[in-house]
Protein backbone atom coordinates (compact mmCIF):
# COMPACT_ATOMS: atom_id res chain seq x y z
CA UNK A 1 -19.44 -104.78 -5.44
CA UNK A 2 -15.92 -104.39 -3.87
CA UNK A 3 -15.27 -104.68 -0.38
CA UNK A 4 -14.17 -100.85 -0.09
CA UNK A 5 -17.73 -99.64 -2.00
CA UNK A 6 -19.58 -101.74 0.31
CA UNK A 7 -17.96 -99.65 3.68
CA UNK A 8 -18.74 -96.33 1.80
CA UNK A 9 -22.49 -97.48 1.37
CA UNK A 10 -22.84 -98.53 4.96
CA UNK A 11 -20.96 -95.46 6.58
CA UNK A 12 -22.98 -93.23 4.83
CA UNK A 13 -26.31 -95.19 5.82
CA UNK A 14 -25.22 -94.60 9.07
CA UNK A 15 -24.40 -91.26 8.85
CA UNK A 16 -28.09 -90.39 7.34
CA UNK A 17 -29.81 -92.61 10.21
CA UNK A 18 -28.16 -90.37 12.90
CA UNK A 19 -29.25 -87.21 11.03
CA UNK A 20 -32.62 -87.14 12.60
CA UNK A 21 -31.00 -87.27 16.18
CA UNK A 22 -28.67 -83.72 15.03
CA UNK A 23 -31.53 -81.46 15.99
CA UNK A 24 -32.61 -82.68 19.41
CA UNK A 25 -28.92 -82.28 19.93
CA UNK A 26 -29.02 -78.59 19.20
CA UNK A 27 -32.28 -78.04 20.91
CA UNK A 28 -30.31 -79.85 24.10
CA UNK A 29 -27.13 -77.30 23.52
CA UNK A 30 -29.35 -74.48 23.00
CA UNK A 31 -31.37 -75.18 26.71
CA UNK A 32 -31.18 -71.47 27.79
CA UNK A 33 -29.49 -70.97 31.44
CA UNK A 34 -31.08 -68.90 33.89
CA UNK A 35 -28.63 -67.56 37.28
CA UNK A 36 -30.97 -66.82 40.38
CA UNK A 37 -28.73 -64.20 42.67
CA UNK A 38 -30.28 -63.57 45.94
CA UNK A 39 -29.27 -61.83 48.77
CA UNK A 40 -28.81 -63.63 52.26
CA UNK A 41 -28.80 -67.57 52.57
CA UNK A 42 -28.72 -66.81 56.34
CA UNK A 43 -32.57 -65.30 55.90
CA UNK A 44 -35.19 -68.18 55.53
CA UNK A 45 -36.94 -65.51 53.47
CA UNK A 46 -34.13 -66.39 50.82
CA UNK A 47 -33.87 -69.84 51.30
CA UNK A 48 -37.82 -69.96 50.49
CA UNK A 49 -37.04 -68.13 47.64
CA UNK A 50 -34.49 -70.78 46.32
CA UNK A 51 -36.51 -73.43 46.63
CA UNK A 52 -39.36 -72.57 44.94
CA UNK A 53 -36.97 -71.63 41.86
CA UNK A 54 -35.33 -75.14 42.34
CA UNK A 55 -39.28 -76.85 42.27
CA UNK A 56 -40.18 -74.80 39.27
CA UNK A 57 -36.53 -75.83 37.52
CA UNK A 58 -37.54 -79.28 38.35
CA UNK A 59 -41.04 -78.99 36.87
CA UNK A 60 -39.88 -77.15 33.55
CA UNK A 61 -36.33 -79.11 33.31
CA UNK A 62 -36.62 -79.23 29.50
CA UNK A 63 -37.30 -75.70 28.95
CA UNK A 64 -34.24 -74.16 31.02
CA UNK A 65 -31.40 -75.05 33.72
CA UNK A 66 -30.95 -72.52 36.59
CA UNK A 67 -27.85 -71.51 38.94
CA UNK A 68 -28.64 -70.64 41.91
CA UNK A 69 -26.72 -68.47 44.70
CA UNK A 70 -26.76 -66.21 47.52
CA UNK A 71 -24.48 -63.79 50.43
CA UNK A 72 -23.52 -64.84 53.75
CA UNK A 73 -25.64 -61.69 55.12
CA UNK A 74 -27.57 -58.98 53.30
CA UNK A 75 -24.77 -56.64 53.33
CA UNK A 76 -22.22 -58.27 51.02
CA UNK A 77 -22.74 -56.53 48.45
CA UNK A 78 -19.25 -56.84 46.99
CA UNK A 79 -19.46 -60.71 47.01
CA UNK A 80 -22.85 -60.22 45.25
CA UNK A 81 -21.21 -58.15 42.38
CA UNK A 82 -18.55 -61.20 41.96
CA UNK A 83 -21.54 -63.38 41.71
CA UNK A 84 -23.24 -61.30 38.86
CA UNK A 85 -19.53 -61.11 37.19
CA UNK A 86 -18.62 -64.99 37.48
CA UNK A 87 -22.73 -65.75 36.03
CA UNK A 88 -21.39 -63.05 32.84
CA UNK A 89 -18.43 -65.99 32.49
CA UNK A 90 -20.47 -68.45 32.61
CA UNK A 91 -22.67 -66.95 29.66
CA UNK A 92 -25.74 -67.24 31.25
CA UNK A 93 -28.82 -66.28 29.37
CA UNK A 94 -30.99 -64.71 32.16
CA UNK A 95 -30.14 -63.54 35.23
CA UNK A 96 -32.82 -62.66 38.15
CA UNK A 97 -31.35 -60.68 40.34
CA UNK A 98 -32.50 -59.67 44.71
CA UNK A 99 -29.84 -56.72 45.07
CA UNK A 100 -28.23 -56.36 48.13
CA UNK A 101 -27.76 -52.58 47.13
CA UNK A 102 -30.40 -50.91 44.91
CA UNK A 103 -27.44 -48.53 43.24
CA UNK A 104 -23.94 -50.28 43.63
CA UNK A 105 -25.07 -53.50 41.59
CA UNK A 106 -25.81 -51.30 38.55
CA UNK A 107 -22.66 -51.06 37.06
CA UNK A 108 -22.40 -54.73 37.13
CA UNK A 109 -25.99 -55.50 35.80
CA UNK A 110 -24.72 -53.32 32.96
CA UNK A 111 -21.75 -55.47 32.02
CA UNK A 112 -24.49 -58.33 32.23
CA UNK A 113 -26.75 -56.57 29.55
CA UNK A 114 -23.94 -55.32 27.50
CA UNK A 115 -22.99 -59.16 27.38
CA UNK A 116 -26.51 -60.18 26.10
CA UNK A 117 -28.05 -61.80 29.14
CA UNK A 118 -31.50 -60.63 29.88
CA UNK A 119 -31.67 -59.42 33.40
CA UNK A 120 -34.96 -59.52 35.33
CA UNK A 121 -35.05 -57.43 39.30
CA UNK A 122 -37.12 -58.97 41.93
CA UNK A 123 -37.36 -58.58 46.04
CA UNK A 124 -35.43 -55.05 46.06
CA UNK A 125 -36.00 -52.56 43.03
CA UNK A 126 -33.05 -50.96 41.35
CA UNK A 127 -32.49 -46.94 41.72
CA UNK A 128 -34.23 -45.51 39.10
CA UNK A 129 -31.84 -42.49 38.56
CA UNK A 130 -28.79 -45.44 38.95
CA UNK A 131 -30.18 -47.39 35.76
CA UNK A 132 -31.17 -43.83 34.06
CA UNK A 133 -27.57 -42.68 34.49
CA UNK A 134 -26.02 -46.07 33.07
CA UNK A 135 -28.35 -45.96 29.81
CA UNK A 136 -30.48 -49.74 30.75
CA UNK A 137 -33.86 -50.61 31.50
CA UNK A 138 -34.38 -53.43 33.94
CA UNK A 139 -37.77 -55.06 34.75
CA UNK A 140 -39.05 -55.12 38.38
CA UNK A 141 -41.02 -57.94 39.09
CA UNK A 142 -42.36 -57.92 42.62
CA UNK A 143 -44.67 -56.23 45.35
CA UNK A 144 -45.42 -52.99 46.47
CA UNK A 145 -43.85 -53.11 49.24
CA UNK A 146 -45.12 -49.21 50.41
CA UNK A 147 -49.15 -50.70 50.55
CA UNK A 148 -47.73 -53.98 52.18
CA UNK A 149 -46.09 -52.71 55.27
CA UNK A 150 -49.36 -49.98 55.47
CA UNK A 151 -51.17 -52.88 55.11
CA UNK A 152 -49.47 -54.15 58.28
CA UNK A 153 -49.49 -50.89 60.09
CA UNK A 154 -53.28 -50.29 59.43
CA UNK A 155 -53.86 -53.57 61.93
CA UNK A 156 -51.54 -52.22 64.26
CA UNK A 157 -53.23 -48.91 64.10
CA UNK A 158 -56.50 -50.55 65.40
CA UNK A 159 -54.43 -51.86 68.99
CA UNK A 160 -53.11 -47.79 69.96
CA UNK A 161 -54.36 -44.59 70.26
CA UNK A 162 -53.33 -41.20 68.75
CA UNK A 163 -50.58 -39.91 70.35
CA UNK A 164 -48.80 -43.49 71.12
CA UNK A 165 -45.03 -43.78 70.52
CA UNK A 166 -43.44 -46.64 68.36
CA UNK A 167 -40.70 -47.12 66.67
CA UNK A 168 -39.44 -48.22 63.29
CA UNK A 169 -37.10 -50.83 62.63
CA UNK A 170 -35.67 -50.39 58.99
CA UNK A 171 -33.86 -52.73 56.70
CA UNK A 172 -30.41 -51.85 55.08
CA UNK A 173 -31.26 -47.86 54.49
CA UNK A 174 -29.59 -48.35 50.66
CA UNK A 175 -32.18 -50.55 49.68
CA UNK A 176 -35.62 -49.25 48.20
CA UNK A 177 -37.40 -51.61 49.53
CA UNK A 178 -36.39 -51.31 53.02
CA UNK A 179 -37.55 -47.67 52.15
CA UNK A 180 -40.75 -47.80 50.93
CA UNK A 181 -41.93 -50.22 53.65
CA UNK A 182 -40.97 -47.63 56.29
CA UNK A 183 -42.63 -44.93 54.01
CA UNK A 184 -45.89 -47.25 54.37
CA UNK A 185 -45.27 -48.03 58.43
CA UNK A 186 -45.21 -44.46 58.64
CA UNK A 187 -48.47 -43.54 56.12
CA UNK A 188 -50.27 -45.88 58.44
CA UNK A 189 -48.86 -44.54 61.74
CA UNK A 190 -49.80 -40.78 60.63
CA UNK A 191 -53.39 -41.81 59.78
CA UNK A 192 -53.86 -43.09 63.60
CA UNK A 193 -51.83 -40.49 64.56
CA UNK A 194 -49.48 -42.63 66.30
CA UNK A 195 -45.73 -40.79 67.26
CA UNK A 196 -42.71 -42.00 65.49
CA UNK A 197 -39.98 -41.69 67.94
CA UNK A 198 -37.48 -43.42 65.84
CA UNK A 199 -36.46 -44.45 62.24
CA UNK A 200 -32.96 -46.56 63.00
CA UNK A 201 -31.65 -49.91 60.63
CA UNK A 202 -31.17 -53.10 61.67
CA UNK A 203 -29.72 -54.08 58.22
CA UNK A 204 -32.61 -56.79 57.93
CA UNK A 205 -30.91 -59.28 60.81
CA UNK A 206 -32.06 -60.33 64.35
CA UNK A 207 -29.09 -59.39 66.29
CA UNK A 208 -28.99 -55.62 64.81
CA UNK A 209 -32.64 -55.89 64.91
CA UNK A 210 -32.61 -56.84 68.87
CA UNK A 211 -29.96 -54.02 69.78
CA UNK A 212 -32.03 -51.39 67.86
CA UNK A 213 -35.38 -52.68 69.68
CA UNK A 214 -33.75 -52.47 72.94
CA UNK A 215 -32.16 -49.30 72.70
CA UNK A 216 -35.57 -48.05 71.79
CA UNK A 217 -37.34 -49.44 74.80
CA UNK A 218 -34.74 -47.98 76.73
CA UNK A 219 -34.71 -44.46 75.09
CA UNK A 220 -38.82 -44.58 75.39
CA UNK A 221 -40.04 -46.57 78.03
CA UNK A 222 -43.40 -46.00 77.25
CA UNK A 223 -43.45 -46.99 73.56
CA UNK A 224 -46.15 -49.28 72.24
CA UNK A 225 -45.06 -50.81 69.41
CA UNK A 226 -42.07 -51.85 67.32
CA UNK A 227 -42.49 -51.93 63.17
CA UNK A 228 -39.76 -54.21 61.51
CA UNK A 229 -39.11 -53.96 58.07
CA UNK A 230 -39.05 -58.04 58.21
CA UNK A 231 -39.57 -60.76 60.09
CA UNK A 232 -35.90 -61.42 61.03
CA UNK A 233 -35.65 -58.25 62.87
CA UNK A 234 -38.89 -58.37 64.24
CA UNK A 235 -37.47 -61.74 65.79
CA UNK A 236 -34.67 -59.51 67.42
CA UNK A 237 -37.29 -56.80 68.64
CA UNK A 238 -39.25 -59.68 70.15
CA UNK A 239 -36.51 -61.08 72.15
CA UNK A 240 -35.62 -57.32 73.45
CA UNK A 241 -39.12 -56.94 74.17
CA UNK A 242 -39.20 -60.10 76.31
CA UNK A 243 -35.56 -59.06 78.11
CA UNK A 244 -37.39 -55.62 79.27
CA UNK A 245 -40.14 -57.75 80.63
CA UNK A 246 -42.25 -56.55 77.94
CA UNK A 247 -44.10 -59.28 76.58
CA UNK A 248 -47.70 -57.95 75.60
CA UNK A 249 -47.21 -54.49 76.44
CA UNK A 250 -45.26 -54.00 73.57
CA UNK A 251 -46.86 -54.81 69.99
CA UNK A 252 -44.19 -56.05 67.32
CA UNK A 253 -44.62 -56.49 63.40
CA UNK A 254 -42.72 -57.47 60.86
CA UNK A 255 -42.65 -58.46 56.92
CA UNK A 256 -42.43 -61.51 54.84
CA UNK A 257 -43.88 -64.25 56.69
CA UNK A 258 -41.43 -66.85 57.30
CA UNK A 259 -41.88 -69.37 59.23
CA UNK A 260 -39.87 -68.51 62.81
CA UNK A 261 -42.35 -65.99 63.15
CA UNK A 262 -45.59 -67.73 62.25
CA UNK A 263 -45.62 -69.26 66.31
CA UNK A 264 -45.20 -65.99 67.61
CA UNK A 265 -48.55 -64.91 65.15
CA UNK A 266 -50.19 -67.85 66.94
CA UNK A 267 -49.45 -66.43 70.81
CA UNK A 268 -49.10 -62.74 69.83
CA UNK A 269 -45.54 -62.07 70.41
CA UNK A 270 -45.75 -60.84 66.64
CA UNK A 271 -49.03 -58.65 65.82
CA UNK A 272 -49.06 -59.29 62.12
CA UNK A 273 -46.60 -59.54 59.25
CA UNK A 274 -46.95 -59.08 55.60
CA UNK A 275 -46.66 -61.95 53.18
CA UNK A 276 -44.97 -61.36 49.83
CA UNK A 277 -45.08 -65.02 48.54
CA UNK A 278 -41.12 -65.73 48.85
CA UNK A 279 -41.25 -69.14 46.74
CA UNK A 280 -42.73 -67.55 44.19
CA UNK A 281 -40.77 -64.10 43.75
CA UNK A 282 -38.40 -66.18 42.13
CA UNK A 283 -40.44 -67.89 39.93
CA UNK A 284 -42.22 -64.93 38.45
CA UNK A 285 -38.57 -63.39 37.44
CA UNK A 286 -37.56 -66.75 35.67
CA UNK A 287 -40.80 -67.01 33.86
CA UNK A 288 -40.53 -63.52 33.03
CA UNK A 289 -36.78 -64.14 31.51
CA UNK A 290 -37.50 -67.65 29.61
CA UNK A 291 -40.82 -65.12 27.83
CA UNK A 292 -37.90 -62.60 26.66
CA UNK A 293 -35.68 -65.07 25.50
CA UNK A 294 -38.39 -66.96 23.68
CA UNK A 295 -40.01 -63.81 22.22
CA UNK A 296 -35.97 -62.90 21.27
CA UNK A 297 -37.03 -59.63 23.27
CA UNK A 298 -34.36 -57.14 23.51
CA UNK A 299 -33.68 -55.54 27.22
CA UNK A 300 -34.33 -52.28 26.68
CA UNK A 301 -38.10 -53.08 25.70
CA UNK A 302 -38.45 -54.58 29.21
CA UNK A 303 -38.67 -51.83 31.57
CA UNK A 304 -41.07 -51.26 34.16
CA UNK A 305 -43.23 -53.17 37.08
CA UNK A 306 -44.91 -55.92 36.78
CA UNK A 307 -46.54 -56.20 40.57
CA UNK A 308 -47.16 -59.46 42.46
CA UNK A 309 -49.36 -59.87 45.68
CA UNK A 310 -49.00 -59.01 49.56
CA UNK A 311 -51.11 -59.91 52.02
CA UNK A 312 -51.38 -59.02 55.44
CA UNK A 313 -51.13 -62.08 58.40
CA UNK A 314 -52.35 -62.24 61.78
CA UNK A 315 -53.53 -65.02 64.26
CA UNK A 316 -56.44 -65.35 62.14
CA UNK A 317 -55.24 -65.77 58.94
CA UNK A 318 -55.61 -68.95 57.16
């Protein structure tokens, strides 16, 4: 056997001893990616939220990698669309979405299906008639948040009488769910019988959320209680509450169950809040992607809810 023969033999031993390795490879390649897009990094809501994505990534590192990101505050909606459009050139596979807008991030989320990425909706559920009117069916995975905030104005109900004022402190008045939880404040305030003086947004943050408390307590000196649609703004109505000299004549409520507000549940500067599980929301999106794109599922045999739990939390919660 020449010297050239004997190269051919061993090249192509070597090339059919690295042939077993070729479809890890492709498995590796093939590693779907999943983009998280929240709203506000600014809310520790949010920032739960990431984290529990990042500890599930962690967990299930060989089954998918995930890009994570998030708004300076929960009105930038506009950066929020970039987001969505620089995840569609990145060729994600999934995207999970927390819109900052429940109808201006359809038109994007459309160029995202259209593209072939499977795109789950948690936190804040897309407009119906928006999604209806661009032809696509997105999942909603997430609570009710209508029986959550009742949940939390049926315990407030028990501390007034009929006929007390409060006031309601809504999210951004675009989103649904900033919506249905004042729809629920208010089913629970009409059972008691409780007088809604006020309906105003404080576009989820403390410092709108202290000017619209304190403008309230100034309109209606002899209101009772204050109903945020979160805990953020609930921080704000507690701080105008304590500048009016206030402080446990005024009940205050809020929504999510972060954990600023869980030493004001303690001393009762904060009645009771409503906890929607933020390190999971995330979680339950992704798995609900990775399913799809295992079971090849096409997006338009997504649609619907799939609920997740709320629970109300007071002082005596454990």
């Amino acid at each position: 056997m020449n010297t050239r023969i004997r190269l051919k033999l061993i090249a192509a031993t070597v090339l059919v001893c690295a042939l077993p390795s070729l479809p890890a490879m492709a498995q590796t390649a093939a590693k779907p990616k999943v983009a998280l897009v929240m709203k506000s990094l600014a809310n520790e809501f949010f920032l739960t939220m990431e984290n529990g994505a990042k500890e599930h990534q962690k967990a299930h590192a060989a089954q998918y990698d995930l890009l994570a990101n998030g708004i300076k505050d929960e009105q930038d909606t506009s950066n929020q669309i970039k987001i969505v459009e620089q995840m569609i050139v990145s060729k994600v596979n999934g995207l999970v979405i927390a819109p900052a807008d429940s109808k201006a991030l359809v038109p994007v989320i459309k160029k995202a299906i259209d593209a072939g990425i499977i795109v789950v909706n948690i936190d804040n559920k897309l407009d119906d008639a928006a999604l209806k009117e661009k032809g696509i069916s997105v999942p909603f995975v997430g609570p009710d948040n209508r029986k959550g905030a009742k949940l939390v104005g049926d315990y407030l109900a028990k501390q007034i009488k009929s006929g007390d004022k409060v006031g309601i402190i809504e999210g951004v008045s675009t989103t649904i769910n900033a919506q249905q939880r004042t729809l629920g404040f208010q089913d629970a305030m009409t059972a008691a019988g409780a007088k809604v003086v006020g309906v105003q947004s404080g576009q989820w943050e403390m410092a709108p959320g202290n000017q619209i408390a304190a403008a309230m307590l100034n309109a209606h000196p002899d209101i009772k209680a204050l109903l945020a649609g979160n805990d953020n703004m609930a921080l704000g109505a507690v701080a105008a509450v304590k500048a009016a000299g206030k402080t446990g004549k005024v009940l205050v409520v809020g929504y999510d169950n972060i954990n600023a507000i869980k030493p004001m549940l303690k001393d009762g500067r904060v009645l009771a809040t409503a906890d929607q599980f933020a390190s999971q929301q995330a979680v339950f999106g992704i798995e609900t992607v990775l399913k799809a794109i295992t079971e090849k599922k096409a997006q338009n045999t997504l649609g619907g809810t799939i609920e997740t739990k709320v629970a109300l939390v007071t002082k005596d919660s454990k």
